[in-house]
ModelCIF file with pLDDT and N, C-alpha, C, O atoms, coordinates in Angstrom:
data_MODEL
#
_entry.id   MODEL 
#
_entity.id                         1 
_entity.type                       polymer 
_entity.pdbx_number_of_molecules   1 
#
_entity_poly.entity_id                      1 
_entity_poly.type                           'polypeptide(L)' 
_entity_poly.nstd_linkage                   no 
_entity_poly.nstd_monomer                   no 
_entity_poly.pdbx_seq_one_letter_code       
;(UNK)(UNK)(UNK)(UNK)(UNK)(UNK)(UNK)(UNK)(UNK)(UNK)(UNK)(UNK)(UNK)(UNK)(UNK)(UNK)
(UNK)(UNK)(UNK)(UNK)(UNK)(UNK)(UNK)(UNK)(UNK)(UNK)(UNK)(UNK)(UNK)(UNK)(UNK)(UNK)
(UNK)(UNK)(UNK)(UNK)(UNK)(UNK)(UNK)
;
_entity_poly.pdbx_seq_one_letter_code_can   XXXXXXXXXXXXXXXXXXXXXXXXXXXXXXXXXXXXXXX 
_entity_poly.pdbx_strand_id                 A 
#
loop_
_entity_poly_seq.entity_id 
_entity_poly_seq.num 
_entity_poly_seq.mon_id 
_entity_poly_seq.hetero 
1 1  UNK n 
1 2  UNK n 
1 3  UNK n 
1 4  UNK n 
1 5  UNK n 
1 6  UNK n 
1 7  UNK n 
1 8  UNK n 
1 9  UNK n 
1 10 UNK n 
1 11 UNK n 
1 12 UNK n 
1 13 UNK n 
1 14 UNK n 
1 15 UNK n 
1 16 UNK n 
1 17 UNK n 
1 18 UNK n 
1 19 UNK n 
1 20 UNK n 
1 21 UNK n 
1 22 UNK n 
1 23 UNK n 
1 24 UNK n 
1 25 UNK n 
1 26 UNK n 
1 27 UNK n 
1 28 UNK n 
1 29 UNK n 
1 30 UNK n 
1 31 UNK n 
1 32 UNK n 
1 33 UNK n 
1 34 UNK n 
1 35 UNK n 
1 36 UNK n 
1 37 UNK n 
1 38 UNK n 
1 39 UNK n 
#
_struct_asym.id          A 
_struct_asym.entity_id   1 
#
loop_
_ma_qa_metric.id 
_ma_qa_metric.mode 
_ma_qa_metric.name 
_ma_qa_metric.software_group_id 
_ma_qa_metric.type 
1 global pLDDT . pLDDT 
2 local  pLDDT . pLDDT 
#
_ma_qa_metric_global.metric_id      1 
_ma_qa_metric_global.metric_value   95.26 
_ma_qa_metric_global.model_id       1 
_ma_qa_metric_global.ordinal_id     1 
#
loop_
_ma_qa_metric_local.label_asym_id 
_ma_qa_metric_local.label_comp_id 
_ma_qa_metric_local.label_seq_id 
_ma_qa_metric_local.metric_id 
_ma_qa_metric_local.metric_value 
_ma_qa_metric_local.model_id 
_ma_qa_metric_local.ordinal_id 
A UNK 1  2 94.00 1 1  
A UNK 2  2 94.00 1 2  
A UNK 3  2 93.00 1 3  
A UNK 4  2 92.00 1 4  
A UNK 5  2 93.00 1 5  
A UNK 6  2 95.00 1 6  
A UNK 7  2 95.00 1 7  
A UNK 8  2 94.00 1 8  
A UNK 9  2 94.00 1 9  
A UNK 10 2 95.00 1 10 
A UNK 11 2 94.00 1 11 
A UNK 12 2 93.00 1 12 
A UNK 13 2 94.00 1 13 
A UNK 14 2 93.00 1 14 
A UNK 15 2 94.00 1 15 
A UNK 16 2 93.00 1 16 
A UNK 17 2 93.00 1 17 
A UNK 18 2 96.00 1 18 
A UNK 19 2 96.00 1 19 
A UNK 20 2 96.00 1 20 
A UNK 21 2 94.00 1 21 
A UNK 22 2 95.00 1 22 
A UNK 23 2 97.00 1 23 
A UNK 24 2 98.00 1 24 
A UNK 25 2 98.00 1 25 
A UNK 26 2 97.00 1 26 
A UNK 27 2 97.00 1 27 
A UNK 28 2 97.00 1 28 
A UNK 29 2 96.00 1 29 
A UNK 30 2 96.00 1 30 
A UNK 31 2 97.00 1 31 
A UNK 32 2 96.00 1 32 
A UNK 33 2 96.00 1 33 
A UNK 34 2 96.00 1 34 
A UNK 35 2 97.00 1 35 
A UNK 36 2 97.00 1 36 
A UNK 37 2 96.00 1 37 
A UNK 38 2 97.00 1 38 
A UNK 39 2 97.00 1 39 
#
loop_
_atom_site.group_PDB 
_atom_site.id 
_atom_site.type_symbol 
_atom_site.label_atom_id 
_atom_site.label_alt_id 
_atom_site.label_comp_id 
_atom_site.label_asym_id 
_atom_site.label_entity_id 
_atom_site.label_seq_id 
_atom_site.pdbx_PDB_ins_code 
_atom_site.Cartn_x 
_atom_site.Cartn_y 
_atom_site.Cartn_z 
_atom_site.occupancy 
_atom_site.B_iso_or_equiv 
_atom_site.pdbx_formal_charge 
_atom_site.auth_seq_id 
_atom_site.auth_comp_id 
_atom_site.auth_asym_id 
_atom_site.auth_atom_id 
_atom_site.pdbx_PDB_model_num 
ATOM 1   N N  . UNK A 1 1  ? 44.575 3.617   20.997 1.00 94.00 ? 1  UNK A N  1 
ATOM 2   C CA . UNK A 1 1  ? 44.587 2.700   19.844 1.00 94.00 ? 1  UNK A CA 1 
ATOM 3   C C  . UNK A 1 1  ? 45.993 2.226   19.474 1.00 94.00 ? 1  UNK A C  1 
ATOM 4   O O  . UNK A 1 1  ? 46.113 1.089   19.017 1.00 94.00 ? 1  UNK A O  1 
ATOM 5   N N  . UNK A 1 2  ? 46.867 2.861   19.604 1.00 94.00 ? 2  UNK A N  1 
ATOM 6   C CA . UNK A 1 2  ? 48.150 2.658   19.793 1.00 94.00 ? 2  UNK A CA 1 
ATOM 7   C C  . UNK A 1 2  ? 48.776 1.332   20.661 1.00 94.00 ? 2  UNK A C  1 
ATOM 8   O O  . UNK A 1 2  ? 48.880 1.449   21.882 1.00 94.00 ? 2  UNK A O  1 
ATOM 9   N N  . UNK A 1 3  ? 49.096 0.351   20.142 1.00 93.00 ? 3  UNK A N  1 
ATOM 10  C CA . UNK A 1 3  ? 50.242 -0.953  20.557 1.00 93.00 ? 3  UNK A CA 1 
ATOM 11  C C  . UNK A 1 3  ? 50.910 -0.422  22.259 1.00 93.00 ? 3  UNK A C  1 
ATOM 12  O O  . UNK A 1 3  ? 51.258 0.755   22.163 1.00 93.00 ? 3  UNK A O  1 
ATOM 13  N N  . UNK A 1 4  ? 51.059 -0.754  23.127 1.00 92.00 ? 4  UNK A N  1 
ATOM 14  C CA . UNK A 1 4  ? 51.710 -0.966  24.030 1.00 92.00 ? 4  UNK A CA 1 
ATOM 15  C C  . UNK A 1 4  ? 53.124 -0.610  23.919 1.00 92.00 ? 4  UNK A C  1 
ATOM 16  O O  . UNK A 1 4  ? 53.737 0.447   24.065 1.00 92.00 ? 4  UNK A O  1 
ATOM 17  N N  . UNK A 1 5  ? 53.453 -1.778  23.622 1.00 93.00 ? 5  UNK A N  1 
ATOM 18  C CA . UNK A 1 5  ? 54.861 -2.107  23.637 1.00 93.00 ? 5  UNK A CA 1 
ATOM 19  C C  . UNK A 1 5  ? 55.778 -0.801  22.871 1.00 93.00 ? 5  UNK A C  1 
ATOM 20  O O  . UNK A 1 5  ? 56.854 -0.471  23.372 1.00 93.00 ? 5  UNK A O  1 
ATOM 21  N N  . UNK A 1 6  ? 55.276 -0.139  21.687 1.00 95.00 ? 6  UNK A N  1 
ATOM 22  C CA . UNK A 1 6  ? 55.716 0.882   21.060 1.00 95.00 ? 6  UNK A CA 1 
ATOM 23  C C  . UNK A 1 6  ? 55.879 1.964   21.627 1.00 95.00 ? 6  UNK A C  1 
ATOM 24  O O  . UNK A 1 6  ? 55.895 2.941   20.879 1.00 95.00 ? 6  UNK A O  1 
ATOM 25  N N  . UNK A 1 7  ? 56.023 2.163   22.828 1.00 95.00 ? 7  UNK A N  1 
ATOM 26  C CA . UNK A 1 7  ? 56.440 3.193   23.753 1.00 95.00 ? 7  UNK A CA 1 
ATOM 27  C C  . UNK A 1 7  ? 57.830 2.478   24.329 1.00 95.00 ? 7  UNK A C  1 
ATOM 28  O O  . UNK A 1 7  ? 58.765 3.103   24.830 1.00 95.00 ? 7  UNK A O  1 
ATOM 29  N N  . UNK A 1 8  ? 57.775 1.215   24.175 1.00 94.00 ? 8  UNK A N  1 
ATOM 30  C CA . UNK A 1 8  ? 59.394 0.958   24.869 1.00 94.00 ? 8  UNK A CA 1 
ATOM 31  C C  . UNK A 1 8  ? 60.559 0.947   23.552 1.00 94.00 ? 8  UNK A C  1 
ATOM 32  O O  . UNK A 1 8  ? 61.744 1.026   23.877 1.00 94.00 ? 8  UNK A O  1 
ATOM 33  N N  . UNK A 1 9  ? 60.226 0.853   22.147 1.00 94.00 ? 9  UNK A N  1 
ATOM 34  C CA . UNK A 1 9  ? 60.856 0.809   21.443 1.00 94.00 ? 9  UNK A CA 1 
ATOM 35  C C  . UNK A 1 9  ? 60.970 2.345   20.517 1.00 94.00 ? 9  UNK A C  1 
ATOM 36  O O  . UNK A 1 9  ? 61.499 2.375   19.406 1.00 94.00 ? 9  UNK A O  1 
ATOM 37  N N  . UNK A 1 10 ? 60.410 3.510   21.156 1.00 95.00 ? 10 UNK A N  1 
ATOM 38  C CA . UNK A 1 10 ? 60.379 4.725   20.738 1.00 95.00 ? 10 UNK A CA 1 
ATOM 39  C C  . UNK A 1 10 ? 61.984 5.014   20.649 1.00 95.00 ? 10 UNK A C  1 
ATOM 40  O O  . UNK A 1 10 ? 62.445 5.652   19.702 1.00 95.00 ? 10 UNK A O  1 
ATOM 41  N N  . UNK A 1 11 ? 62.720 4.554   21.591 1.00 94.00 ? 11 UNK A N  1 
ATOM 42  C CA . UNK A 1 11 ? 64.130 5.065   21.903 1.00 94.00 ? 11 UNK A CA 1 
ATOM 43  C C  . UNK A 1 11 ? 64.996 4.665   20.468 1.00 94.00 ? 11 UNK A C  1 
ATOM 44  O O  . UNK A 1 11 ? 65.748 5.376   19.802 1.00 94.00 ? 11 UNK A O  1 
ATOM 45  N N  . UNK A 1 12 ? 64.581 3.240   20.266 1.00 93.00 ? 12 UNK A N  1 
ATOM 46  C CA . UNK A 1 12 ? 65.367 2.863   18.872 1.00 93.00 ? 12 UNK A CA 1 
ATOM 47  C C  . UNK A 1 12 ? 65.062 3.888   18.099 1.00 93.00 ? 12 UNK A C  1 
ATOM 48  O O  . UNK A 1 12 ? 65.904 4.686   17.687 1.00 93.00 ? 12 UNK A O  1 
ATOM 49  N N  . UNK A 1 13 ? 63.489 3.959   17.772 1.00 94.00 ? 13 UNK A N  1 
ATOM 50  C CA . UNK A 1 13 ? 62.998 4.521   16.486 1.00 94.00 ? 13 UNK A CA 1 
ATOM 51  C C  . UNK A 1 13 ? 63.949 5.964   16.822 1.00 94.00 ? 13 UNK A C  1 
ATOM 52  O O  . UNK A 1 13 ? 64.945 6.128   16.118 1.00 94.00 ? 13 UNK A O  1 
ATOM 53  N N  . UNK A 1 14 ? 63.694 6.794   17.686 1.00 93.00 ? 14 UNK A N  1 
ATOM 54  C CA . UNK A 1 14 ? 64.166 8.103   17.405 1.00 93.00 ? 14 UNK A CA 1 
ATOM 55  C C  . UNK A 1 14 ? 66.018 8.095   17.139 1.00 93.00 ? 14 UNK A C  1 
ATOM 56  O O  . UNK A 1 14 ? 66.616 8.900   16.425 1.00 93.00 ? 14 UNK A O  1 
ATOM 57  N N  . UNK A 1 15 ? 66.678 6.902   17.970 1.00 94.00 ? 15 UNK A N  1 
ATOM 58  C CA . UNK A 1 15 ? 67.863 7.110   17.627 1.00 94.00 ? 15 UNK A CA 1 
ATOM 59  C C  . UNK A 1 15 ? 68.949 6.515   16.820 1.00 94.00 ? 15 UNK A C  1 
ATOM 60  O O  . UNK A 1 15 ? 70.179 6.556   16.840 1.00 94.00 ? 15 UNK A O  1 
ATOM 61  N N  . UNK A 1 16 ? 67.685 5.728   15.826 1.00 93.00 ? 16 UNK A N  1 
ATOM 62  C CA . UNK A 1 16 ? 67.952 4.785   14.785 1.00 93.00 ? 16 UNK A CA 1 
ATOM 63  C C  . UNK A 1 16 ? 68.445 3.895   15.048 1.00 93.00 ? 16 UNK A C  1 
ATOM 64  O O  . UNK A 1 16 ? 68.363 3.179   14.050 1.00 93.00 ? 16 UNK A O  1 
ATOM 65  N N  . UNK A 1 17 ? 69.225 3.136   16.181 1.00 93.00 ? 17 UNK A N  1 
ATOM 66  C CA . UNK A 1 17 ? 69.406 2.050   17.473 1.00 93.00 ? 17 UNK A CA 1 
ATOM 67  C C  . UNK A 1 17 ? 69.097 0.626   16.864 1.00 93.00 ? 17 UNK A C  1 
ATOM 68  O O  . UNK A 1 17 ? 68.959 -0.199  17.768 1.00 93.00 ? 17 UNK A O  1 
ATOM 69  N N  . UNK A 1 18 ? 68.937 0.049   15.497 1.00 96.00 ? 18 UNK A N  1 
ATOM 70  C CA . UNK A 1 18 ? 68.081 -1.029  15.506 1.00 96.00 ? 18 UNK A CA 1 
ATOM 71  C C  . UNK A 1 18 ? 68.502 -2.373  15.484 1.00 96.00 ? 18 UNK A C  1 
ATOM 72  O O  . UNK A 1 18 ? 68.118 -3.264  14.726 1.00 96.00 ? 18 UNK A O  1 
ATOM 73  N N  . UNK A 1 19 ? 69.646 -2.447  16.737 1.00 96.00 ? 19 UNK A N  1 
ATOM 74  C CA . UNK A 1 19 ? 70.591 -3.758  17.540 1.00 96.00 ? 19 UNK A CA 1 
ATOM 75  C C  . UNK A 1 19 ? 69.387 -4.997  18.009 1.00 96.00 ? 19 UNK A C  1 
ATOM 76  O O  . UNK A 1 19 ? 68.638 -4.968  18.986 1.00 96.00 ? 19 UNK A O  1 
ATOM 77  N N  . UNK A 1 20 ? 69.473 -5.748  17.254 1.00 96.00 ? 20 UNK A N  1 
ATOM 78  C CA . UNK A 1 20 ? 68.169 -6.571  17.183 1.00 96.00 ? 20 UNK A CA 1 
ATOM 79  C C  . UNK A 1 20 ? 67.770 -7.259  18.684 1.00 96.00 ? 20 UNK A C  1 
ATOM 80  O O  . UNK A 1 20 ? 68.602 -7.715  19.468 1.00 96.00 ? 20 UNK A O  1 
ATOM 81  N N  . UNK A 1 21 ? 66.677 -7.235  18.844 1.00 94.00 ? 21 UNK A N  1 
ATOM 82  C CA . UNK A 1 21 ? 65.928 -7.847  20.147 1.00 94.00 ? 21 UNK A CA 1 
ATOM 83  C C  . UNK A 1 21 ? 65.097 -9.064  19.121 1.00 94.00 ? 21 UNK A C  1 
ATOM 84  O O  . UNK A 1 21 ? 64.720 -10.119 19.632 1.00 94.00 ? 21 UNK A O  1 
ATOM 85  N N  . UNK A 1 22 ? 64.939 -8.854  18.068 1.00 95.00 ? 22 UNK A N  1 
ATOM 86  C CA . UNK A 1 22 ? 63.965 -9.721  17.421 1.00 95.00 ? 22 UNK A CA 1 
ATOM 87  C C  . UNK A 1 22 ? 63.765 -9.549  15.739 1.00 95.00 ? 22 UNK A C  1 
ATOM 88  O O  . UNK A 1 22 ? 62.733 -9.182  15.176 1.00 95.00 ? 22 UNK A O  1 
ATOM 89  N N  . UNK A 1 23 ? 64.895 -9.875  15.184 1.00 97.00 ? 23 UNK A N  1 
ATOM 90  C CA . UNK A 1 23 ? 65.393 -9.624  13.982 1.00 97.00 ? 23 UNK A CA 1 
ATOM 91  C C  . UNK A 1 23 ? 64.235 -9.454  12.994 1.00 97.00 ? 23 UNK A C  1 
ATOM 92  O O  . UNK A 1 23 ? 63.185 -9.963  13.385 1.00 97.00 ? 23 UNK A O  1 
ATOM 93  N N  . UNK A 1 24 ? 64.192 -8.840  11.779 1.00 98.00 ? 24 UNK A N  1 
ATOM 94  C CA . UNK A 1 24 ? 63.479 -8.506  11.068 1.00 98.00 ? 24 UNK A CA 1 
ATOM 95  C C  . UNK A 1 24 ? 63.051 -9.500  10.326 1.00 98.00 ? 24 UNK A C  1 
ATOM 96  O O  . UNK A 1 24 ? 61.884 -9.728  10.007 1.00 98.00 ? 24 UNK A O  1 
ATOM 97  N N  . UNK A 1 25 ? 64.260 -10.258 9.973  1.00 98.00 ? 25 UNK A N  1 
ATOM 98  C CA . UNK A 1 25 ? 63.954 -11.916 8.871  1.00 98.00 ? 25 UNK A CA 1 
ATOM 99  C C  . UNK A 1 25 ? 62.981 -12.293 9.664  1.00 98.00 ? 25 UNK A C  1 
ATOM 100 O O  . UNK A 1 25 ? 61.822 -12.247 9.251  1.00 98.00 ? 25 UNK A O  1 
ATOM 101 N N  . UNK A 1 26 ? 63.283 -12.742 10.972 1.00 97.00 ? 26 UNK A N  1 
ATOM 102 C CA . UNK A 1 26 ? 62.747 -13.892 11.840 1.00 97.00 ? 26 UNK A CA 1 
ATOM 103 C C  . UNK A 1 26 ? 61.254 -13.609 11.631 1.00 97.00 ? 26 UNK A C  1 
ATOM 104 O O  . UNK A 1 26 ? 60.494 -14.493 11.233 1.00 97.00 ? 26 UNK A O  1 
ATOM 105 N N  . UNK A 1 27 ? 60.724 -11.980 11.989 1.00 97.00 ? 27 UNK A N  1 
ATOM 106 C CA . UNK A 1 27 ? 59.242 -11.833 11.861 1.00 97.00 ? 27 UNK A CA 1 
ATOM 107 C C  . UNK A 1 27 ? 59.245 -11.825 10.361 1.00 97.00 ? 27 UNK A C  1 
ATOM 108 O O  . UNK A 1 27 ? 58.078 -12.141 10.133 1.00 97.00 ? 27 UNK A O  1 
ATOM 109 N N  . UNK A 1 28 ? 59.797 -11.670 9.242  1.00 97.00 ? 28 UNK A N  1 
ATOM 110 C CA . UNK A 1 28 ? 59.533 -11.852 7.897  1.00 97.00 ? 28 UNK A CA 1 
ATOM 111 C C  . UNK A 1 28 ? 59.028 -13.307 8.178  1.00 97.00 ? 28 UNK A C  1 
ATOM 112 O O  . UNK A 1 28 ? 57.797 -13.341 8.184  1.00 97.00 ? 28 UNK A O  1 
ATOM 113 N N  . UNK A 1 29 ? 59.673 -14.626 8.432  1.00 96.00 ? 29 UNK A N  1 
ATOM 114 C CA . UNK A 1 29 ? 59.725 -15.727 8.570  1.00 96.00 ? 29 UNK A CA 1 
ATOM 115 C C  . UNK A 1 29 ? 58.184 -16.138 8.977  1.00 96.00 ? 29 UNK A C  1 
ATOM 116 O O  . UNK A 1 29 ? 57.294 -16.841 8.497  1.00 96.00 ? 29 UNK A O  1 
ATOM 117 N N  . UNK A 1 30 ? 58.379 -15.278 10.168 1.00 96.00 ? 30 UNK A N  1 
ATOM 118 C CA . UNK A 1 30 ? 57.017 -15.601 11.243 1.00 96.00 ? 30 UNK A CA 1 
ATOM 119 C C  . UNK A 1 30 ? 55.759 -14.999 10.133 1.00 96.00 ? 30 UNK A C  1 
ATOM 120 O O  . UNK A 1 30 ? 54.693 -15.612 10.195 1.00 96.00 ? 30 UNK A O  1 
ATOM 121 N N  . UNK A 1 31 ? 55.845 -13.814 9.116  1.00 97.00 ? 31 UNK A N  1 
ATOM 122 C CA . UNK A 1 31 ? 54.233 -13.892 8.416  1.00 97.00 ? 31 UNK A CA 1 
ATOM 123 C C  . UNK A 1 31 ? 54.474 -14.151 7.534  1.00 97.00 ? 31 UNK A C  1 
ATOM 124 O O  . UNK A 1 31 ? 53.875 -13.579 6.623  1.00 97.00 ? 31 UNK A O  1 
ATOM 125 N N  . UNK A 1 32 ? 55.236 -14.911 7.274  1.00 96.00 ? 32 UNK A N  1 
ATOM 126 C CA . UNK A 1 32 ? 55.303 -15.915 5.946  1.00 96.00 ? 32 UNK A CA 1 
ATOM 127 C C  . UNK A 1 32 ? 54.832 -17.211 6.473  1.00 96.00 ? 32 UNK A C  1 
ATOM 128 O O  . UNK A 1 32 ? 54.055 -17.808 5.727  1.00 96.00 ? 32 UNK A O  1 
ATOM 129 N N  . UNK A 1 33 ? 55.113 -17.751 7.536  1.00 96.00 ? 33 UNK A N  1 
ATOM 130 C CA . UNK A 1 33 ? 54.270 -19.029 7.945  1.00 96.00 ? 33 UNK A CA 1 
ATOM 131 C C  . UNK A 1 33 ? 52.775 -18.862 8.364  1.00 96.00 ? 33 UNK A C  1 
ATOM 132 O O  . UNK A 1 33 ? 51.926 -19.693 8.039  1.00 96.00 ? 33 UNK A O  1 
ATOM 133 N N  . UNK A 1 34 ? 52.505 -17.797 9.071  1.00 96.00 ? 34 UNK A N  1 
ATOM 134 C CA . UNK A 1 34 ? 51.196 -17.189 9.464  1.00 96.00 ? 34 UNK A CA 1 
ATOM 135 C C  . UNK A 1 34 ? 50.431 -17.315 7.802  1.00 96.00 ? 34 UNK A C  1 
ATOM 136 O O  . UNK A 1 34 ? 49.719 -18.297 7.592  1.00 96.00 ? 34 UNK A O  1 
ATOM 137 N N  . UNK A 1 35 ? 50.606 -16.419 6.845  1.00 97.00 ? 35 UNK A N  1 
ATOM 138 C CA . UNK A 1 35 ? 50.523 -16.701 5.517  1.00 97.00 ? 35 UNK A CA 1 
ATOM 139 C C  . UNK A 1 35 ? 50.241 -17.882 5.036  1.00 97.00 ? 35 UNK A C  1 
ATOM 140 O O  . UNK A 1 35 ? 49.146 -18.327 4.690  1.00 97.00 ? 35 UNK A O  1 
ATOM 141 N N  . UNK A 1 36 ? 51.374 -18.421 5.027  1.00 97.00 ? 36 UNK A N  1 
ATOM 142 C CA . UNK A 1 36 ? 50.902 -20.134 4.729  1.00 97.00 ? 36 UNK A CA 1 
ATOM 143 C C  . UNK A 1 36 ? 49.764 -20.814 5.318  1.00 97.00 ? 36 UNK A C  1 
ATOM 144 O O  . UNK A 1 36 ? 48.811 -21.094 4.590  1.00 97.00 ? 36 UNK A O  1 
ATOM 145 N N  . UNK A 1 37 ? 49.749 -21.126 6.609  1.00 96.00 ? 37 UNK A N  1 
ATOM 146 C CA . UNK A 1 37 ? 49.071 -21.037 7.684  1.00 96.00 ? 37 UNK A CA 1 
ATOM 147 C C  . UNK A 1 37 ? 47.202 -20.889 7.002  1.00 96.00 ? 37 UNK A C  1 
ATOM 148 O O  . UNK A 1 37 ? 46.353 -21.773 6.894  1.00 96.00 ? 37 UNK A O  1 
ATOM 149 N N  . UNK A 1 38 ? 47.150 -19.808 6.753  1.00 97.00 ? 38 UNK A N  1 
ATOM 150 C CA . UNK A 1 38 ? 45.590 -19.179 6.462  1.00 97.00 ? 38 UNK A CA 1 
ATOM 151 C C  . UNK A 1 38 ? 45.569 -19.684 5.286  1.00 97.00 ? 38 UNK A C  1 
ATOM 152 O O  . UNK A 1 38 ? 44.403 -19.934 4.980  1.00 97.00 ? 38 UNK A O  1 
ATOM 153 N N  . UNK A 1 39 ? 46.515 -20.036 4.235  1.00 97.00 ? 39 UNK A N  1 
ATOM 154 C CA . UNK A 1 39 ? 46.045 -20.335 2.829  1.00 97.00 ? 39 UNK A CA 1 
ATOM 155 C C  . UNK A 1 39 ? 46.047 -21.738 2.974  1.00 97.00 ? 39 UNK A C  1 
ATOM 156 O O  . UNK A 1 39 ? 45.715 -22.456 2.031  1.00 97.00 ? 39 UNK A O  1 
#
């Protein structure tokens, strides 16, 4: 049941590592339009 991809990003999580591949705003950004989007 577990995401895929969250086995390649285990390394950040455990070594607190979080040098962006895909910045946090940007997906803030991305379900804020998704959001919009549905309403």
């Amino acid at each position: 049941v577990t995401a895929p991809f969250l086995k390649a990003v285990r390394p950040k999580l455990e070594n607190g590592d979080y040098a962006p591949n895909f910045p946090l705003q940007w997906m803030q950004k991305d379900l804020h339009l998704a959001s919009l989007t549905a309403y």
